[in-house]
Protein backbone atom coordinates (compact mmCIF):
# COMPACT_ATOMS: atom_id res chain seq x y z
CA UNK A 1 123.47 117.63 96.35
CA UNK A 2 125.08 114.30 95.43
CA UNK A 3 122.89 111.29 93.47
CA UNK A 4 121.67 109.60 96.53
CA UNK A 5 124.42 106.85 96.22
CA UNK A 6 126.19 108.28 99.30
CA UNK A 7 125.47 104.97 101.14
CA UNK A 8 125.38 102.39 98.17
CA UNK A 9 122.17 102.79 97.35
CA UNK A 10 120.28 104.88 94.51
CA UNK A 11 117.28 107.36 95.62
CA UNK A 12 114.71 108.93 93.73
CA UNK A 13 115.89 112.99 92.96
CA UNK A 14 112.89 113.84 95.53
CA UNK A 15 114.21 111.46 98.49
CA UNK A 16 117.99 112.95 98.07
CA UNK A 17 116.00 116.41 98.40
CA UNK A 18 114.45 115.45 101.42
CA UNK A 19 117.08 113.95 103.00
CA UNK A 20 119.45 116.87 102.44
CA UNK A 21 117.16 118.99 103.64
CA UNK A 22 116.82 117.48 106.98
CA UNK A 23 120.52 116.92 107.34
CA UNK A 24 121.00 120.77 106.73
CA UNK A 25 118.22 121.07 109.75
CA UNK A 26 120.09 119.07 112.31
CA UNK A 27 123.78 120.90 111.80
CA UNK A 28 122.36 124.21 111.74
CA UNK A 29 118.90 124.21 114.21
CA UNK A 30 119.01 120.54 115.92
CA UNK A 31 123.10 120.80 116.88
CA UNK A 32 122.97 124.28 118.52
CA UNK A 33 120.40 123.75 120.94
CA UNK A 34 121.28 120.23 121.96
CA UNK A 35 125.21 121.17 122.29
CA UNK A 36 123.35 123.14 125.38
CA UNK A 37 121.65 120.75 126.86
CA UNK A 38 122.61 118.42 129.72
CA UNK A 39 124.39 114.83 128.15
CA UNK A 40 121.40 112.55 129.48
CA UNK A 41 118.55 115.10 128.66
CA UNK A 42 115.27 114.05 127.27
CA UNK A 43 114.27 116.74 125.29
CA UNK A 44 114.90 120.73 125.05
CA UNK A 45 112.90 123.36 126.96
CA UNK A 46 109.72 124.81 125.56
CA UNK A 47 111.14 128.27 123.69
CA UNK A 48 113.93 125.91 121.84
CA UNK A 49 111.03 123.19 121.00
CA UNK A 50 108.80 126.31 119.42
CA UNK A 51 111.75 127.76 117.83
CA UNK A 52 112.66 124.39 116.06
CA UNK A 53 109.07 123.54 114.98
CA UNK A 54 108.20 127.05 113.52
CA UNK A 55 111.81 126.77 111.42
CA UNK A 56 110.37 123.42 110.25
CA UNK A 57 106.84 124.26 109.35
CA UNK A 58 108.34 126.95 107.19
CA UNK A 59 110.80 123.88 105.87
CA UNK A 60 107.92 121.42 104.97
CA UNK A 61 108.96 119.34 107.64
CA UNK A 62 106.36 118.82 109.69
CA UNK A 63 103.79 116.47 109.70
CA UNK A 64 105.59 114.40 107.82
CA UNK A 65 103.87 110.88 108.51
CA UNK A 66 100.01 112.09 109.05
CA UNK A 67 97.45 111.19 106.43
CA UNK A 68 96.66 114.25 104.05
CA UNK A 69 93.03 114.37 105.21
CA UNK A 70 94.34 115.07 108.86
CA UNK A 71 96.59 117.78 107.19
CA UNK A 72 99.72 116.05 107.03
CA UNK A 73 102.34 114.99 104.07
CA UNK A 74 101.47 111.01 103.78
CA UNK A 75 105.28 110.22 103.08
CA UNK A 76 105.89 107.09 101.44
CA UNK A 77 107.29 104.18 104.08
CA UNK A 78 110.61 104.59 102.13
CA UNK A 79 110.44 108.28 103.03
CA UNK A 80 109.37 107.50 106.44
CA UNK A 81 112.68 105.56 107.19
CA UNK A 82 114.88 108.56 105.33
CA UNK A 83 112.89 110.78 107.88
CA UNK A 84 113.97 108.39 110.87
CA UNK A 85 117.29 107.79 109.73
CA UNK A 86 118.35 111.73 109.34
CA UNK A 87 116.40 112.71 112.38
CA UNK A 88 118.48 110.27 114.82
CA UNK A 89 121.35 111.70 113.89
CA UNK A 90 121.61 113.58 117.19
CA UNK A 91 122.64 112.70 120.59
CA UNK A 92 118.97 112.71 121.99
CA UNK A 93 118.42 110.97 118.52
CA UNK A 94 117.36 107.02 120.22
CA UNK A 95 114.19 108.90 122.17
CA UNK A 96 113.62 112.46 120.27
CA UNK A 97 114.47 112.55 116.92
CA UNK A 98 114.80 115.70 116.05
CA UNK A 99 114.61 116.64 119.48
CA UNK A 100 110.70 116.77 118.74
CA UNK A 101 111.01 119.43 115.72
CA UNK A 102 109.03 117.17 113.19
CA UNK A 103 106.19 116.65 115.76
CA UNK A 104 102.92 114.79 113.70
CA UNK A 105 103.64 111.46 113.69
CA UNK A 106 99.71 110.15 114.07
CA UNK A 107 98.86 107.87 116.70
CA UNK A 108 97.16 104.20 115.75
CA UNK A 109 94.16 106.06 116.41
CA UNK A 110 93.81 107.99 113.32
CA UNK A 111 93.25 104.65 111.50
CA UNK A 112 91.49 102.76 114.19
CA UNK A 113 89.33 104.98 115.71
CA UNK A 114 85.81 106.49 115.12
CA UNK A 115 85.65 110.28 114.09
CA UNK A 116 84.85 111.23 118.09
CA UNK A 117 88.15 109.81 118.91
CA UNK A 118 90.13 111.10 115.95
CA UNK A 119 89.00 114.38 116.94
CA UNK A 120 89.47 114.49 120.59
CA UNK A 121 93.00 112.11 120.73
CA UNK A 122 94.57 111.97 117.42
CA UNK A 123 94.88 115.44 115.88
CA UNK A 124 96.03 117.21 119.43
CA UNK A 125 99.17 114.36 118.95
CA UNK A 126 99.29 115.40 115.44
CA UNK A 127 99.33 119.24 116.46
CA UNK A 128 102.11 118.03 118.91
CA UNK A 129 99.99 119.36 121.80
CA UNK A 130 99.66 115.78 123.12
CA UNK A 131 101.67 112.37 123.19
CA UNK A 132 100.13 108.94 123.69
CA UNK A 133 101.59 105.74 124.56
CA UNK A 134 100.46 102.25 124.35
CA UNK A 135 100.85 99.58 126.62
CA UNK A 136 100.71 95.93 125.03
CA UNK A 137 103.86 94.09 127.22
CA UNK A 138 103.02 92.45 130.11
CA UNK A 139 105.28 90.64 133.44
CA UNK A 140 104.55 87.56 131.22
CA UNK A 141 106.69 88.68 128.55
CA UNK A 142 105.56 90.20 125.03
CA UNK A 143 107.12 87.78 122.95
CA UNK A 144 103.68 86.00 122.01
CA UNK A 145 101.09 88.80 122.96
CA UNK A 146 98.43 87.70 122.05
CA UNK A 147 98.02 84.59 124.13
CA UNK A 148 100.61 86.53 126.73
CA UNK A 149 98.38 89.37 127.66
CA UNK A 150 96.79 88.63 131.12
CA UNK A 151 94.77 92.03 131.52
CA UNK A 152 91.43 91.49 131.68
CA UNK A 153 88.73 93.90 130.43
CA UNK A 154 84.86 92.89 131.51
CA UNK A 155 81.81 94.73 130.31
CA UNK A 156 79.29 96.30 132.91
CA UNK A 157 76.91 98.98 132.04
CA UNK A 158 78.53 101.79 130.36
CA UNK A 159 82.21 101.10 131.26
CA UNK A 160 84.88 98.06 130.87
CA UNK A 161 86.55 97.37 133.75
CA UNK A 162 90.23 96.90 133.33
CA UNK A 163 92.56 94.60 135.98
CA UNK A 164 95.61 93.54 135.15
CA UNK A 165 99.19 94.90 134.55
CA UNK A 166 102.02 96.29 131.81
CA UNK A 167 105.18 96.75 131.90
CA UNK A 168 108.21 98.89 130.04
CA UNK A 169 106.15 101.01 129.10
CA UNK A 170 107.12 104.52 126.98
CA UNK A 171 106.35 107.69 128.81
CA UNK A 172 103.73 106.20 130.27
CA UNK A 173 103.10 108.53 132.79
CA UNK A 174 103.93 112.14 131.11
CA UNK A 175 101.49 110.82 127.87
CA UNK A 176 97.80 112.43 127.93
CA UNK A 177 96.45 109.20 126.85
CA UNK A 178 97.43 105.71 125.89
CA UNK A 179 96.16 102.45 124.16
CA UNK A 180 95.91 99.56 126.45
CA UNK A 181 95.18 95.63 125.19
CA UNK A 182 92.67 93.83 127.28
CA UNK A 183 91.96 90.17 127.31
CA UNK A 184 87.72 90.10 126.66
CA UNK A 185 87.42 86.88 126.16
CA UNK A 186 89.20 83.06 126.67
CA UNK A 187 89.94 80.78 123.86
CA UNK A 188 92.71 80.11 120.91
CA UNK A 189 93.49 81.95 120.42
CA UNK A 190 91.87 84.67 123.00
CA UNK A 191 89.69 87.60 122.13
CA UNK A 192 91.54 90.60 122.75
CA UNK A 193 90.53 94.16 122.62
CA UNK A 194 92.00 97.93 122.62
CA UNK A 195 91.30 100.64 125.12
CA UNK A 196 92.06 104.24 124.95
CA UNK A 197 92.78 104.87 128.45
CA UNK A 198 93.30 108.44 130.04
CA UNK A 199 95.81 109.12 133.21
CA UNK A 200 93.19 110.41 135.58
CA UNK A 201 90.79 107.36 134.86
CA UNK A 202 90.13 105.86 138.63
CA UNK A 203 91.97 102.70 139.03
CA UNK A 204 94.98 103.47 137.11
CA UNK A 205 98.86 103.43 138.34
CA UNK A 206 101.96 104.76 137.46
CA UNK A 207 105.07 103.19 138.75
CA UNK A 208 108.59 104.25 137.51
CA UNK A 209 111.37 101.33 136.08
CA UNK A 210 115.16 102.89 136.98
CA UNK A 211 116.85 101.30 133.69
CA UNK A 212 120.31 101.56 132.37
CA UNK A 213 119.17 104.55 129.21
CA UNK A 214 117.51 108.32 130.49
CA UNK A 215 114.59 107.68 130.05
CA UNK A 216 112.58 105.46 132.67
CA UNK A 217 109.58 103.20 131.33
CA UNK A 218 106.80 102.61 133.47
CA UNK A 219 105.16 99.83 135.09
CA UNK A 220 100.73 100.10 134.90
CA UNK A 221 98.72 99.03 137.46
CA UNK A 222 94.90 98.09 136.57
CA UNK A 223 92.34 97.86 139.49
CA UNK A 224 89.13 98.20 138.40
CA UNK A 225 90.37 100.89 136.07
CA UNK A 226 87.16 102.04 134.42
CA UNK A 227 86.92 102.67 130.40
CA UNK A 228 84.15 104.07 128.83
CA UNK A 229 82.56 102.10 126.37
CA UNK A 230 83.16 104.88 123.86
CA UNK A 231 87.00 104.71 124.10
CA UNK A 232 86.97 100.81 122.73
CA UNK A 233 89.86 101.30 120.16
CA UNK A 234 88.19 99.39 116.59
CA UNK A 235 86.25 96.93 117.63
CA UNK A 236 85.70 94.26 119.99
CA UNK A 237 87.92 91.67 119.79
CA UNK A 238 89.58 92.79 116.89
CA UNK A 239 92.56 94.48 119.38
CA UNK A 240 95.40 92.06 117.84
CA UNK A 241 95.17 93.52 114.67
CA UNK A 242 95.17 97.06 115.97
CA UNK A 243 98.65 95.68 117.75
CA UNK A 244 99.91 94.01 114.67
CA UNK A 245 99.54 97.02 112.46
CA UNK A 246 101.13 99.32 114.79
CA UNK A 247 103.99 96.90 115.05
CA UNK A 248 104.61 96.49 111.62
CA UNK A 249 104.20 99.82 111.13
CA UNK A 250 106.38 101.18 113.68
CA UNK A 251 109.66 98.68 113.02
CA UNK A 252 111.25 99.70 109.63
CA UNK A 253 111.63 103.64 111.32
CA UNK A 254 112.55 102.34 114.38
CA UNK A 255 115.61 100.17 112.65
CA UNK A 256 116.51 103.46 110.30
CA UNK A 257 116.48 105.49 113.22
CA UNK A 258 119.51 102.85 114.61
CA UNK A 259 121.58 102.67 112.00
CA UNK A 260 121.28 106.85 111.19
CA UNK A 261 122.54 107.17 115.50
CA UNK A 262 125.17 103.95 114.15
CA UNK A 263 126.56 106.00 110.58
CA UNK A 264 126.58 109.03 112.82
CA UNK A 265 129.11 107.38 115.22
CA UNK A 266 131.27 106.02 112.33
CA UNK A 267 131.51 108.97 110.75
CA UNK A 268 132.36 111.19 113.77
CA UNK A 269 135.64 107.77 114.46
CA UNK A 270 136.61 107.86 111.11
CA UNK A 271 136.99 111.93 111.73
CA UNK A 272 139.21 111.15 114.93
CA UNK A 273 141.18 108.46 113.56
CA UNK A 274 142.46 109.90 110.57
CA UNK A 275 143.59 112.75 113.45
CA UNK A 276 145.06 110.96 116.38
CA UNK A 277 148.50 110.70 116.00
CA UNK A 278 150.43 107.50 117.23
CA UNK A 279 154.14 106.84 117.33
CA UNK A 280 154.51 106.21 113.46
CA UNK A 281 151.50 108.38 112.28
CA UNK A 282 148.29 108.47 113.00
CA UNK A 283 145.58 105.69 114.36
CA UNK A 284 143.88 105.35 110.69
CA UNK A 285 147.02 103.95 109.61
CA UNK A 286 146.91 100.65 111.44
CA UNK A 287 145.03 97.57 110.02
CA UNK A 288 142.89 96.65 113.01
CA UNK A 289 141.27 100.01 112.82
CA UNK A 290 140.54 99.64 109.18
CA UNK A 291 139.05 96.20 109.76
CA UNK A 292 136.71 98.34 112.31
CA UNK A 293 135.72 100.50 109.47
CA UNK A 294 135.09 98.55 106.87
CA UNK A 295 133.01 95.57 109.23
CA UNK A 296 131.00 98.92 109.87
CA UNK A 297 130.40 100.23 106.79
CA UNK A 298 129.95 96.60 104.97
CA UNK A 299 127.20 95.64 107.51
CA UNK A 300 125.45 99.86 107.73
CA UNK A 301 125.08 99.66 103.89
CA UNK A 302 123.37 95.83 104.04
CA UNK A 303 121.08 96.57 106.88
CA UNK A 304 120.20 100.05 105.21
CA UNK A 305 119.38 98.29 102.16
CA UNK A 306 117.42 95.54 103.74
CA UNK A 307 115.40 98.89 105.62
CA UNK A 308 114.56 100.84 102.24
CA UNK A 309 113.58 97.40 100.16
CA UNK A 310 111.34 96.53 103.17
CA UNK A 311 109.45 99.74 102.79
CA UNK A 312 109.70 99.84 98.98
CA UNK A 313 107.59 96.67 99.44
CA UNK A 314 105.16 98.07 101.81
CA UNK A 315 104.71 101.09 99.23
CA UNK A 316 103.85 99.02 96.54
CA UNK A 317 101.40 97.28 99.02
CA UNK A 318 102.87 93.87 99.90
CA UNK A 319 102.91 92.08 103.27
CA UNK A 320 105.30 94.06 105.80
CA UNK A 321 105.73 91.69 108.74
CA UNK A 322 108.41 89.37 107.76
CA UNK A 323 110.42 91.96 106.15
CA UNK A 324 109.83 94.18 109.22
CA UNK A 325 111.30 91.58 111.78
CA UNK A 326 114.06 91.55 109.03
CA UNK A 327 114.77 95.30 109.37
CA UNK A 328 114.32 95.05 113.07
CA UNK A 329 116.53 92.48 113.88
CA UNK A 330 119.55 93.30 111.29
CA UNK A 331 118.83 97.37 112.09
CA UNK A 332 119.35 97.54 115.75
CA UNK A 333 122.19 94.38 116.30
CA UNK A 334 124.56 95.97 113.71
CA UNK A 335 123.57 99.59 114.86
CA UNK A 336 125.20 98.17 118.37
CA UNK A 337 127.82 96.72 117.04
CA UNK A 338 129.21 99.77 115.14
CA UNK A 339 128.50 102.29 117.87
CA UNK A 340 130.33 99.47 120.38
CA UNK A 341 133.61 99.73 117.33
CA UNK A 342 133.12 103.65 117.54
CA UNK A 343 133.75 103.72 121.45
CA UNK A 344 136.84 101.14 120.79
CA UNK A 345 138.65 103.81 118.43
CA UNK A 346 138.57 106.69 120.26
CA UNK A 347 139.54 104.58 123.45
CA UNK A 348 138.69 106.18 126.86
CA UNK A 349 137.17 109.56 124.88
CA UNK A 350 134.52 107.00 123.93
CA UNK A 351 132.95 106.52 127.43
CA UNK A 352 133.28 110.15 128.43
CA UNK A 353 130.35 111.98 128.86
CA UNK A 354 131.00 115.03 126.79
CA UNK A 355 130.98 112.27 123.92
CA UNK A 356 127.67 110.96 122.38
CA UNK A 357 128.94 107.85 122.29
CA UNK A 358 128.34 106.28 125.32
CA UNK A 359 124.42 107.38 125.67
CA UNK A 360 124.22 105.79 122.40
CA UNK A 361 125.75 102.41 123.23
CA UNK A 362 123.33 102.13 126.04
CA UNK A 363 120.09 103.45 124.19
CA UNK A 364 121.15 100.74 121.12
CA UNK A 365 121.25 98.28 124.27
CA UNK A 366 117.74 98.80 125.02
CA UNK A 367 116.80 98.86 121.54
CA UNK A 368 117.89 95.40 120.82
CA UNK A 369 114.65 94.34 123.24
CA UNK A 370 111.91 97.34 122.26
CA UNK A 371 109.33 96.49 119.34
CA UNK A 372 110.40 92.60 120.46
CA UNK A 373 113.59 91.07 121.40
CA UNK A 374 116.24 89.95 118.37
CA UNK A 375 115.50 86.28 119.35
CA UNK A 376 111.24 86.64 118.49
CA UNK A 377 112.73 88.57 115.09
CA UNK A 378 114.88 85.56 114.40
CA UNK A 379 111.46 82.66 115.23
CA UNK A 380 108.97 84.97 112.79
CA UNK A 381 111.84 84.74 110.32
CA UNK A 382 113.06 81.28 110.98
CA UNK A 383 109.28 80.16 110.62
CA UNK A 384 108.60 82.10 107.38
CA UNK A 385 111.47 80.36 105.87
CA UNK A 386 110.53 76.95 107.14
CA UNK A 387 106.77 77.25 106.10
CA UNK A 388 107.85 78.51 102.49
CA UNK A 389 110.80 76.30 101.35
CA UNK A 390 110.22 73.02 100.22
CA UNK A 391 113.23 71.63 100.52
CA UNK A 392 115.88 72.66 97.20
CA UNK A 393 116.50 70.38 94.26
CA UNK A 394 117.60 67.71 96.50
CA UNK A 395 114.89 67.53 98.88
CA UNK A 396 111.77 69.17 96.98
């Protein structure tokens, strides 16, 4: 086991532990069973899944992110992006870390919602019986959702009735459940609201979006979709913040996760570079290939540092958001970039399909726009800064 420095940055004896431990996971469970499966493949079949999450129950690694009253480990956020970054590390790594082993990551629910819905949503996602998605982008655009979302949610009786519609949405229509934000009420900035929403609710649609990664998101319909009152996620009108803390929450893991798929890639062209003979030795020899290598590594070990000090900070309890966009931003552009230098050393190998490679560069492509587009990252940053700098010596 080496001192956590591996990557230029120093880690607690228990976080090099971890980490080891999953990497040993991947090359000897993860690997075997993915080498089998088909190159765009969205998860493994149901024997390999049960195989994989028994081997990592006995491991400790389950349940990794799930609050210890709901049975689960409560890592740290630090540990949380460790977790990400090691379980990406596979070819189905942008959708199923893993490919599902570590099953428990706890929907928004467990910290929004009454005991009723804790119990009858939350713990079967825990358990991994069930997924959930959630649904906040609309044909508007989700770059300002809360005075972008045009559903509309209206109280009669017993039920809300939902019209309205979302789009690129997650496994939308294989989830058991999902969160859906509602407009309830006009004004500035508008009252909005969060619904859990099952499939088989009447007024509810489904409609596939054929994009350029495996797996499809969905367009929802609303029309007259009918909630009952029960299933208001938190409460009325306080739906924003349910958003916010999901989105903050979800972005520093989402940004490991990309740069653990991007280090993955370098590694495996540094590997065939040093190997691939050319007319006076081999490819690792030549300068522009170097300059690939270091650009990659320079700019993996920055945005990997910028992940674990953003969720240092959110462990010792400061505001995540800015630092978040941060992560988000700097995470998935440079993850792109490297993966993009990967397929440019091994030359045509890169865009064949018995390769990695080329899944990746288009799953990185997507993630650029999930969890909100670079450009929204770069106006919550750019207005941080602006609203927090006076101006220097010169102009304070």
């Amino acid at each position: 086991m080496d001192n956590g420095n591996q990557y230029g940055l120093q880690l607690p004896d228990e976080l090099v532990m971890l980490r080891d431990q999953i990497r040993r996971f991947m090359r000897e469970e993860v690997k075997p069973i993915e080498d089998k499966l088909p190159h765009d493949a969205l998860g493994c079949g149901p024997e390999d899944l049960a195989h994989l999450r028994g081997i990592a129950r006995e491991m400790g690694l389950t349940r990794l992110t799930t609050p210890e009253e709901y049975g689960g480990n409560a890592l740290s956020a630090l540990a949380r992006a460790i977790v990400a970054e090691e379980g990406a590390k596979c070819r189905l790594g942008a959708y199923n870390p893993a490919l599902g082993a570590f099953a428990g990551g706890p929907p928004i629910i467990v910290w929004s919602g009454t005991p009723q819905q804790i119990e009858k949503y939350a713990i079967p996602c825990i358990d991994g019986e069930k997924r959930a998605f959630v649904a906040l982008t609309e044909p508007t655009g989700g770059s300002d959702p809360r005075n972008n979302v045009q559903t509309r949610a209206r109280k009669e009786g017993d039920v809300w009735v939902l019209n309205g519609r979302k789009m690129w949405i997650t496994a939308a229509a294989s989830a058991d459940y999902g969160i859906i934000f509602a407009r309830t009420r006009d004004g500035a900035p508008p009252q909005i609201t969060a619904f859990i929403v099952e499939p088989d609710f009447k007024g509810i649609e489904f409609n596939e979006i054929k994009v350029i990664r495996a797996l499809s998101p969905y367009e929802i319909v609303l029309d007259n979709c009918e909630v009952p009152a029960e299933n208001v996620l938190g409460e009325v009108g306080q739906g924003f913040g349910v958003a916010q803390n999901w989105l903050v929450d979800a972005r520093i893991p989402y940004a490991a996760g990309c740069i653990g798929i991007a280090q993955e890639a370098l590694d495996m062209a540094c590997g065939w570079v040093k190997n691939r003979p050319v007319r006076d030795g081999v490819l690792a020899d030549k300068q522009a290939i170097q300059w690939m290598i270091a650009d990659s590594e320079v700019e993996l070990r920055a945005a990997r540092l910028l992940i674990y000090d953003a969720a240092s900070k959110v462990d010792a309890g400061a505001p995540g958001k800015v630092d978040a966009s941060v992560c988000k931003l700097y995470g998935t552009e440079t993850a792109w970039r490297v993966v993009d230098r990967a397929i440019q050393m091994f030359g045509g190998m890169g865009v064949a399909k018995e390769m990695p490679l080329e899944r990746w560069y288009r799953e990185l492509r997507v993630k650029r726009i999930g969890e909100g587009p670079s450009e929204v990252h770069r106006l919550v940053v750019a207005r941080d800064k602006l609203r927090n700098t006076d101006g220097g010596n010169y102009f304070g």
